[in-house]
C-alpha atoms as a PDB file:
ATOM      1  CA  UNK A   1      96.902 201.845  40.245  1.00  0.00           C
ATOM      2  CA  UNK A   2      94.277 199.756  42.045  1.00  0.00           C
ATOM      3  CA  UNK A   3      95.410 196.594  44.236  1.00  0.00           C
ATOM      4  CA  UNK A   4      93.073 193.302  45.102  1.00  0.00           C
ATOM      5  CA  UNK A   5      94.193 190.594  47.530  1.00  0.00           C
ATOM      6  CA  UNK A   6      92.141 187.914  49.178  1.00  0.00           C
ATOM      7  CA  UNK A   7      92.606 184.917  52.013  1.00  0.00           C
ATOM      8  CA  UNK A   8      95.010 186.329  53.922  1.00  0.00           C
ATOM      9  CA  UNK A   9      93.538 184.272  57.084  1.00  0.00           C
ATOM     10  CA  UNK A  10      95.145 186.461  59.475  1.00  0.00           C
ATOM     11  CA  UNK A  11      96.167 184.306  62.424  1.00  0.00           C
ATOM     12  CA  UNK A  12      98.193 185.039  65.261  1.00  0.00           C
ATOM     13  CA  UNK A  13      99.415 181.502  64.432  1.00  0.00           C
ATOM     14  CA  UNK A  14     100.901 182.573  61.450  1.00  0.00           C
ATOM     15  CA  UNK A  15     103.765 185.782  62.121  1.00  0.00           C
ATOM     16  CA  UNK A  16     104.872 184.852  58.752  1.00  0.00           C
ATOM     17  CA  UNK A  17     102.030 186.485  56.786  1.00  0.00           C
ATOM     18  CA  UNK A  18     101.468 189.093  59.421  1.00  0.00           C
ATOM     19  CA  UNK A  19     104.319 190.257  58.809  1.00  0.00           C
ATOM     20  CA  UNK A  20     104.738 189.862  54.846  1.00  0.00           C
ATOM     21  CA  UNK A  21     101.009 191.763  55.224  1.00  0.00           C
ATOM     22  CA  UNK A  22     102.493 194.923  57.188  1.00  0.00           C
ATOM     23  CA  UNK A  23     105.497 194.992  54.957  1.00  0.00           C
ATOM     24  CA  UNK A  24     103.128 194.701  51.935  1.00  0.00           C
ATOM     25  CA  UNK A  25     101.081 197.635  53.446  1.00  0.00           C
ATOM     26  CA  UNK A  26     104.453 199.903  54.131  1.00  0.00           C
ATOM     27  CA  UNK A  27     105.694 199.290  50.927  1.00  0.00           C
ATOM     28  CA  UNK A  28     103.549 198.705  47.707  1.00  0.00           C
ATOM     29  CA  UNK A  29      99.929 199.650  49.085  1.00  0.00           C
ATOM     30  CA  UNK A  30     101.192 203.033  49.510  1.00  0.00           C
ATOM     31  CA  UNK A  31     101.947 203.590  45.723  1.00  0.00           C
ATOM     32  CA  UNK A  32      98.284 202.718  45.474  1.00  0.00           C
ATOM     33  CA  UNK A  33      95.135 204.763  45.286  1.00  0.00           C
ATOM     34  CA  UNK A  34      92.692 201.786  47.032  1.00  0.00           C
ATOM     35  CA  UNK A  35      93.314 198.351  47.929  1.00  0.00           C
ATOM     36  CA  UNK A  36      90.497 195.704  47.459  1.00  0.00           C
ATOM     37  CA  UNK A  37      90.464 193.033  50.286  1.00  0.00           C
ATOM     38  CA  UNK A  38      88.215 190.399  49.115  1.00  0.00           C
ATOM     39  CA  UNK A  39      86.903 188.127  52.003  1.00  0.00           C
ATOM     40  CA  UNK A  40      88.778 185.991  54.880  1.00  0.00           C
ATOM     41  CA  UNK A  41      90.729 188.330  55.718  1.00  0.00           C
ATOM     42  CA  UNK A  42      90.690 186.794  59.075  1.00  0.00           C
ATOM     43  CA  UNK A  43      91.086 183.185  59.688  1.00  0.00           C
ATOM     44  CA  UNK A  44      88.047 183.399  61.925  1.00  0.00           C
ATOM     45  CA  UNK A  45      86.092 186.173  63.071  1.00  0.00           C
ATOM     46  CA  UNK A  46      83.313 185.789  66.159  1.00  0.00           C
ATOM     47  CA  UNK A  47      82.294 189.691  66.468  1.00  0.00           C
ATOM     48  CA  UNK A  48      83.818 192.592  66.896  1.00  0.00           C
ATOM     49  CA  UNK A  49      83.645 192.335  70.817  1.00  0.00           C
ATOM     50  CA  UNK A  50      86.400 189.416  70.210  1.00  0.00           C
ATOM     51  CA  UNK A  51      89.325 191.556  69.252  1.00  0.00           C
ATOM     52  CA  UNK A  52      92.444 190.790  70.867  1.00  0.00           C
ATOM     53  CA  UNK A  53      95.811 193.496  70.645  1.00  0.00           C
ATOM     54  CA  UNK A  54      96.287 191.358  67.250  1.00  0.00           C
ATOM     55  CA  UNK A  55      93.202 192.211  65.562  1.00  0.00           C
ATOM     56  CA  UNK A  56      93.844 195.828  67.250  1.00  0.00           C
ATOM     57  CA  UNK A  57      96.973 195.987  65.261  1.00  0.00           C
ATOM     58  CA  UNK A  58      95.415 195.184  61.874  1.00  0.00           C
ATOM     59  CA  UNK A  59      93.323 196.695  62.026  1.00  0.00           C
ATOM     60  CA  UNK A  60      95.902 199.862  62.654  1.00  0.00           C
ATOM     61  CA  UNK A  61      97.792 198.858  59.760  1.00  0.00           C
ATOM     62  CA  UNK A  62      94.997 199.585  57.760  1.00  0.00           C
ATOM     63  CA  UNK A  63      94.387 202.816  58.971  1.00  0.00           C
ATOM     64  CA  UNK A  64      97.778 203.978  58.784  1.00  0.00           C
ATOM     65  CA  UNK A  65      97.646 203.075  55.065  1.00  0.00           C
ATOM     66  CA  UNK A  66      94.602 205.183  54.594  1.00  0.00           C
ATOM     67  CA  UNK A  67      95.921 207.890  56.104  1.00  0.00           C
ATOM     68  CA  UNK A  68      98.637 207.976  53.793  1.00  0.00           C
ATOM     69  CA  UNK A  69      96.251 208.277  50.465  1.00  0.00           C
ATOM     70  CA  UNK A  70      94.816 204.622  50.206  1.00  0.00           C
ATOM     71  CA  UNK A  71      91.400 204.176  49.970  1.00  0.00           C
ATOM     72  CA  UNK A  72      90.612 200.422  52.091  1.00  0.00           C
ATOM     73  CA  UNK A  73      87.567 198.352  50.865  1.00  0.00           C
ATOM     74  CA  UNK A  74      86.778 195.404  52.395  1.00  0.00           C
ATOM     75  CA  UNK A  75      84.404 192.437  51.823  1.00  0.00           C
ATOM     76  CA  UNK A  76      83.195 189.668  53.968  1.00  0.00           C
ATOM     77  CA  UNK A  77      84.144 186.101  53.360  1.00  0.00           C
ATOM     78  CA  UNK A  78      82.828 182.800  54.598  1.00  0.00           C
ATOM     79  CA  UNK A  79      85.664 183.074  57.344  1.00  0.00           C
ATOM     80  CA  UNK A  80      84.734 186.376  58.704  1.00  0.00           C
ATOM     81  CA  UNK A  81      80.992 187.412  57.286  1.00  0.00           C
ATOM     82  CA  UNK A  82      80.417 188.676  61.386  1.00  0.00           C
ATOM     83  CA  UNK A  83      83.163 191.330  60.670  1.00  0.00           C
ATOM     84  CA  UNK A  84      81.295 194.766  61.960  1.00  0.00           C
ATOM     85  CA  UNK A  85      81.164 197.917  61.999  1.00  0.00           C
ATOM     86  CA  UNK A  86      83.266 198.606  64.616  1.00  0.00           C
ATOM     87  CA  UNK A  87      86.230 196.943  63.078  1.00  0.00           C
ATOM     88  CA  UNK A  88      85.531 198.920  59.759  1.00  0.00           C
ATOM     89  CA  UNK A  89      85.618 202.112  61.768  1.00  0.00           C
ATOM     90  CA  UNK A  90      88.635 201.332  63.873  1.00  0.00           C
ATOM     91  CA  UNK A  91      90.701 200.234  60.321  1.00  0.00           C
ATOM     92  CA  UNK A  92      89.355 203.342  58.566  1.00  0.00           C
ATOM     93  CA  UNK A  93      87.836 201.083  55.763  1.00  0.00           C
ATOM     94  CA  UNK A  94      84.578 200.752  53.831  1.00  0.00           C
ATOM     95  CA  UNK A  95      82.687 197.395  54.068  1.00  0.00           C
ATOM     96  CA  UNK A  96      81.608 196.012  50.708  1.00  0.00           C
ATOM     97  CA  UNK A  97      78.038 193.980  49.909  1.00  0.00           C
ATOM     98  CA  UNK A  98      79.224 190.908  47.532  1.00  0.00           C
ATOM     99  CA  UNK A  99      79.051 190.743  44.752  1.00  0.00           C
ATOM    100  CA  UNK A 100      79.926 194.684  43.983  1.00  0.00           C
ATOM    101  CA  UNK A 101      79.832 196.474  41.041  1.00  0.00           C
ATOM    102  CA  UNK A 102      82.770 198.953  39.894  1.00  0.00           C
ATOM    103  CA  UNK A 103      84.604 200.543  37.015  1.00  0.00           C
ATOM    104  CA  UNK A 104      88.260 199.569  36.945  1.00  0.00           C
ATOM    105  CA  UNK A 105      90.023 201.381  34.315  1.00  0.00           C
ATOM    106  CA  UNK A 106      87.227 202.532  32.487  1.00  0.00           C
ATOM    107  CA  UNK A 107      85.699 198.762  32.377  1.00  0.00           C
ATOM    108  CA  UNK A 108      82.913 197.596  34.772  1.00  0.00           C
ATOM    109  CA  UNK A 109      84.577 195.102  36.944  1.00  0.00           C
ATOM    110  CA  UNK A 110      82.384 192.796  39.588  1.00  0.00           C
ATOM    111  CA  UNK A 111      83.915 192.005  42.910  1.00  0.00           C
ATOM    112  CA  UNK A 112      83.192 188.916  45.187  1.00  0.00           C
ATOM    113  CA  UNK A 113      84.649 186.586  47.405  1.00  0.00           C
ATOM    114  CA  UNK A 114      83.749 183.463  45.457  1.00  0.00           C
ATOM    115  CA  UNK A 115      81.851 180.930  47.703  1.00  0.00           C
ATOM    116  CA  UNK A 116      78.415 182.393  47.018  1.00  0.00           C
ATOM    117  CA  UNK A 117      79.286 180.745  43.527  1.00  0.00           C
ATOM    118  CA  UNK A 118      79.884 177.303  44.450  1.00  0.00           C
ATOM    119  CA  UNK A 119      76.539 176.068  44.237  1.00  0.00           C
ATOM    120  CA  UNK A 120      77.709 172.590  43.570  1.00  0.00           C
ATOM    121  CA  UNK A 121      78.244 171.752  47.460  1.00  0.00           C
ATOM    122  CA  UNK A 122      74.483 171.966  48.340  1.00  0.00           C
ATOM    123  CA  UNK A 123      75.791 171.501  52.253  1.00  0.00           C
ATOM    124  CA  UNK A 124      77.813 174.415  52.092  1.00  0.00           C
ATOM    125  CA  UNK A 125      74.972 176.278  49.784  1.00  0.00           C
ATOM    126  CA  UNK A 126      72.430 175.534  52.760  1.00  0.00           C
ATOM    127  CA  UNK A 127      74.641 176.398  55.505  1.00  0.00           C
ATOM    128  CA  UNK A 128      75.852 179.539  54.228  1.00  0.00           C
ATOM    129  CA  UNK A 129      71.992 180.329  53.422  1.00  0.00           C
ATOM    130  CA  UNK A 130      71.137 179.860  57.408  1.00  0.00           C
ATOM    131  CA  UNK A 131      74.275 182.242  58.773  1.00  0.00           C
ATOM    132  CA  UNK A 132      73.886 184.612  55.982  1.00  0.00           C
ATOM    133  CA  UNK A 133      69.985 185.292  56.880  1.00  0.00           C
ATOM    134  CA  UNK A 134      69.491 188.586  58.839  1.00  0.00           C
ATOM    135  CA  UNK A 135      67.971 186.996  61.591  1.00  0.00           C
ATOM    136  CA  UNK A 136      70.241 184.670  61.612  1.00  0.00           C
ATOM    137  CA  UNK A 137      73.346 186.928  62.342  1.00  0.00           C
ATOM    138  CA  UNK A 138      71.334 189.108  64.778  1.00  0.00           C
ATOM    139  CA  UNK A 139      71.093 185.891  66.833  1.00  0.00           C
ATOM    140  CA  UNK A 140      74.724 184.973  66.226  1.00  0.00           C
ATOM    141  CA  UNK A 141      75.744 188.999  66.990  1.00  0.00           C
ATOM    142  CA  UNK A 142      73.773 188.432  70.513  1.00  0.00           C
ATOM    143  CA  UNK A 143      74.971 184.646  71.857  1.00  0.00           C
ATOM    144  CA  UNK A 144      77.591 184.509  74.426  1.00  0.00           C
ATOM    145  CA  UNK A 145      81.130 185.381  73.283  1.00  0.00           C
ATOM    146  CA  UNK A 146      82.003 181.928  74.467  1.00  0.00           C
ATOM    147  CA  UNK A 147      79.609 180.340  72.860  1.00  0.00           C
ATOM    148  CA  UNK A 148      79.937 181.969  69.051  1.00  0.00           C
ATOM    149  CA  UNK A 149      84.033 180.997  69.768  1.00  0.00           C
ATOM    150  CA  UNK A 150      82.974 177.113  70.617  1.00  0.00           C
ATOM    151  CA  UNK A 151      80.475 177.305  67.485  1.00  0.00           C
ATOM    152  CA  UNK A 152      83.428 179.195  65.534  1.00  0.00           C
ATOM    153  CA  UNK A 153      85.987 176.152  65.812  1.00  0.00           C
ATOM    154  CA  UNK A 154      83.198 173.644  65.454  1.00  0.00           C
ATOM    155  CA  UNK A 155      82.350 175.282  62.478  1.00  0.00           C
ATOM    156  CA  UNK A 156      85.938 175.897  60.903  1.00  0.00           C
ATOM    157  CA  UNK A 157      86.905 171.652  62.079  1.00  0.00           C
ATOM    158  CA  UNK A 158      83.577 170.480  59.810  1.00  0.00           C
ATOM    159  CA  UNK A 159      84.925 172.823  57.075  1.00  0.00           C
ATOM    160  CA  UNK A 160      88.454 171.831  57.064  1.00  0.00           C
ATOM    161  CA  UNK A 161      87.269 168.163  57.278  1.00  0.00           C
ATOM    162  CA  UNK A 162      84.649 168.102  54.322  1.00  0.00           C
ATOM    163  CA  UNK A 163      86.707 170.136  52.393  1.00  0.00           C
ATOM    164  CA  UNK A 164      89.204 167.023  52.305  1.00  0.00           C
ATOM    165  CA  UNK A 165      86.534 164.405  51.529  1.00  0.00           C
ATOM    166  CA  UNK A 166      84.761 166.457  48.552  1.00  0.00           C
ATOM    167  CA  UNK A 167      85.567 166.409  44.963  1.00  0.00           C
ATOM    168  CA  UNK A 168      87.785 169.339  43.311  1.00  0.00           C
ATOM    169  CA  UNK A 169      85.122 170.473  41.370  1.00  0.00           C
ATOM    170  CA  UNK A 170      82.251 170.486  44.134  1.00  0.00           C
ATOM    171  CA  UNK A 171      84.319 173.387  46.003  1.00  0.00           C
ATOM    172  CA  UNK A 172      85.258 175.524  42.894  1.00  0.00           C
ATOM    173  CA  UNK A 173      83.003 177.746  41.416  1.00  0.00           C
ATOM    174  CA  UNK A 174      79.855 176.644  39.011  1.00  0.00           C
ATOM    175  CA  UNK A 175      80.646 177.617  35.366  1.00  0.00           C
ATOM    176  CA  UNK A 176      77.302 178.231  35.109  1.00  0.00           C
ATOM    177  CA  UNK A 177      76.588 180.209  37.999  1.00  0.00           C
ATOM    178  CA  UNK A 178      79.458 182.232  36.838  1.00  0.00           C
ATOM    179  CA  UNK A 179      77.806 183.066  33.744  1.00  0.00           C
ATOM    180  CA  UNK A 180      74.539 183.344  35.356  1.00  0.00           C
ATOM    181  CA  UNK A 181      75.907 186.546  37.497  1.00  0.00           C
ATOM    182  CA  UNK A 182      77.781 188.275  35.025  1.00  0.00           C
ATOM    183  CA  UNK A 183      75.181 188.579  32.620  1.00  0.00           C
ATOM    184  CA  UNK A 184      72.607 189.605  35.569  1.00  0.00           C
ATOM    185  CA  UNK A 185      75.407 192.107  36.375  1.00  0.00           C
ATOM    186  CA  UNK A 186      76.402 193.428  32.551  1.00  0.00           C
ATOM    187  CA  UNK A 187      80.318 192.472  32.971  1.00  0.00           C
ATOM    188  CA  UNK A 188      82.770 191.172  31.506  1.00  0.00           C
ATOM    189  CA  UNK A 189      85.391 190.834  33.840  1.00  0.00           C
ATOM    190  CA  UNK A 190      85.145 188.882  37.429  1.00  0.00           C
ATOM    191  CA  UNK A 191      87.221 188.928  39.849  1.00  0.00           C
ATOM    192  CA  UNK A 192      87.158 186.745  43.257  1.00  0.00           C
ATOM    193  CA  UNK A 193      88.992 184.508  45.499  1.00  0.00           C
ATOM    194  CA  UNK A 194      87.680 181.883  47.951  1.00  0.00           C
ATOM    195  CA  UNK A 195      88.933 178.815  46.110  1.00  0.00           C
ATOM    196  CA  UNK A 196      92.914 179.089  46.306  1.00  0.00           C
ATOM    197  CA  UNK A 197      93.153 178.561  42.810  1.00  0.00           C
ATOM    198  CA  UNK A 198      94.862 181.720  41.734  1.00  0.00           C
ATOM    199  CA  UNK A 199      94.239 181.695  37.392  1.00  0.00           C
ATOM    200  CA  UNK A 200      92.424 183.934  34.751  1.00  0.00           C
ATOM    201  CA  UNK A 201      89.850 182.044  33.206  1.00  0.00           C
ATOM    202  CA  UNK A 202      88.950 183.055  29.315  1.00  0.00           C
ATOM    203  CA  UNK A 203      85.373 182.602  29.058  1.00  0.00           C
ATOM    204  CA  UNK A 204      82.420 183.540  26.253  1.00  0.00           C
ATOM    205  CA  UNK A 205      79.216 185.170  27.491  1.00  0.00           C
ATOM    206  CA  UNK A 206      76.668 186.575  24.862  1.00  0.00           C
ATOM    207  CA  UNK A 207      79.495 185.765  22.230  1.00  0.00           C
ATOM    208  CA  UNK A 208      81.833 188.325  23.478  1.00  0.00           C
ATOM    209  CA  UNK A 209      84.692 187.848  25.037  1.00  0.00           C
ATOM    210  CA  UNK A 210      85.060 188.119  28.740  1.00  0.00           C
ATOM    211  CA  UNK A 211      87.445 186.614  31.902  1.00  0.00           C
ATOM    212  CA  UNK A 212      86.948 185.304  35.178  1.00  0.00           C
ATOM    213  CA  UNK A 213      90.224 186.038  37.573  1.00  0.00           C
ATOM    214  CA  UNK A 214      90.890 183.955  41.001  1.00  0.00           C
ATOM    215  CA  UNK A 215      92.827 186.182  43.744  1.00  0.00           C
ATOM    216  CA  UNK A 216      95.301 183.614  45.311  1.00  0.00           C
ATOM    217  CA  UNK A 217      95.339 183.051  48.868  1.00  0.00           C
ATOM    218  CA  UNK A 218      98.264 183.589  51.414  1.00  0.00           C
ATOM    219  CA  UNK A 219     100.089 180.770  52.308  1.00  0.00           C
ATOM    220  CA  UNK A 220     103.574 179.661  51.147  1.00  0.00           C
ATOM    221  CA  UNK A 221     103.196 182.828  49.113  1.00  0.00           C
ATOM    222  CA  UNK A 222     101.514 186.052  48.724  1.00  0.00           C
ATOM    223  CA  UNK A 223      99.399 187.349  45.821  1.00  0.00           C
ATOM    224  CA  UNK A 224      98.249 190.040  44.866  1.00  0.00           C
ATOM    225  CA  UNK A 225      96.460 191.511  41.187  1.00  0.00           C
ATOM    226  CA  UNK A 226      97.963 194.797  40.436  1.00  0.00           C
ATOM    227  CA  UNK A 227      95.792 197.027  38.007  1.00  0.00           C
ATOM    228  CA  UNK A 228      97.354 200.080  36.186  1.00  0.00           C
ATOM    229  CA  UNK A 229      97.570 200.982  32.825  1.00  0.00           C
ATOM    230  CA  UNK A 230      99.262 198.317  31.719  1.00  0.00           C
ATOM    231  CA  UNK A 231      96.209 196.256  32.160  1.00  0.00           C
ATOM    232  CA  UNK A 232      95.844 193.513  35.277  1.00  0.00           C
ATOM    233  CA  UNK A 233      98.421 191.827  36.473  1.00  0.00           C
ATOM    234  CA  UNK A 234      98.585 189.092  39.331  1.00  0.00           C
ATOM    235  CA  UNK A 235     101.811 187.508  40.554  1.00  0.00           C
ATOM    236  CA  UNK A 236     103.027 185.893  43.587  1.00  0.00           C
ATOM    237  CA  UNK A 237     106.104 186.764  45.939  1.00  0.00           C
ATOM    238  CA  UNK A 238     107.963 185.548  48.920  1.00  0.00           C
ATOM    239  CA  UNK A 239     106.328 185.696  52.448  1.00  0.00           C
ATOM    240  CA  UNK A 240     109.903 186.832  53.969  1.00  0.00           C
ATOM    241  CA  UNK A 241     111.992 189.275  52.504  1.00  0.00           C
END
């Protein structure tokens, strides 16, 4: 059994998830043999250099978990792409490139976080360009701490505010972009988050039959996909026991 969750946005300002996140971990990740975290973990990330006893204690959580059998993957999302090394090696987890490639089950399976496929909001498209460029985030990785946390809550305010004043369908994925990478990546099955629309979407690609499932985010609930052999499985539960 294989577990993916996504958008967490681990917060200090939000004890609620933390701690539905550390039960989660005690609990049902241990009957697991890897756990899939799929971007934004974090709320906000600004380096590795940044973390505070909370981040500390995630990122302990996560080790404890892998040394218990669990195999930790993680993958960057538009929240926390400047997630490091350092972290990684502290949490005892294995960073992910997006998209990635894997067999679940016997079937190839592609991973991703989701916002690389909204190519309908050209701002975000050109922003996310610029910080994603490798000389970009070396200049990021080498400004002030106080000045990557100003630019970090400048950056997460314009987010939260266009977000409101865009369309649905400009912030959710491009059907054809969709299409576009699976058939570049031979899969059938995709699985991602970014968009807090939890769903599995039947789709048709080379006239076969093939599925595109959104991770829900953490928020009045958690989510999570369970795969075993049973096939995949993704329902919600309480934040508080």
């Amino acid at each position: 059994m294989i577990l993916l969750i996504s958008d967490l946005h681990l917060q200090q300002e939000r004890p609620d998830i933390t701690r539905a996140f550390a039960r989660f971990l005690e609990q049902r990740a241990r009957q697991a043999s890897a756990l899939y975290i799929l971007g934004d973990f974090f709320e906000a990330w600004v380096g590795d250099d940044a973390m505070s006893d909370f981040h500390h204690y995630i990122a302990s959580l996560l080790r404890q978990l892998g040394e218990s059998g669990t195999q930790v993957f993680l993958m960057h999302g538009n929240r926390d792409f400047l997630l490091g090394k350092a972290f990684c090696r502290e949490a005892g987890c294995r960073l992910l490139p997006d998209p990635y490639r894997l067999e679940i089950a016997g079937e190839p399976v592609l991973l991703s976080h989701g916002d690389a496929l909204c190519t309908r909001d050209i701002a975000y498209m050109r922003l996310r360009r610029w910080l994603r460029n490798p000389l970009s985030l070396l200049i990021l990785r080498n400004l002030p701490l106080a000045t990557r946390q100003k630019l970090g809550r400048k950056l997460r305010s314009k987010s939260r505010e266009q977000t409101r004043m865009k369309a649905s369908d400009i912030v959710d994925v491009t059907p054809q972009e969709v299409t576009r990478l699976m058939q570049r990546q031979h899969v059938r099955t995709l699985i991602h988050g970014h968009t807090h629309r939890p769903a599995e979407h039947p789709l048709r690609i080379d006239g076969q039959s093939a599925r595109r499932i959104v991770l829900g985010d953490w928020d009045n609930n958690g989510w999570v996909l369970q795969v075993d052999e049973q096939g995949f499985h993704q329902a919600p539960f309480p934040l508080e026991a």
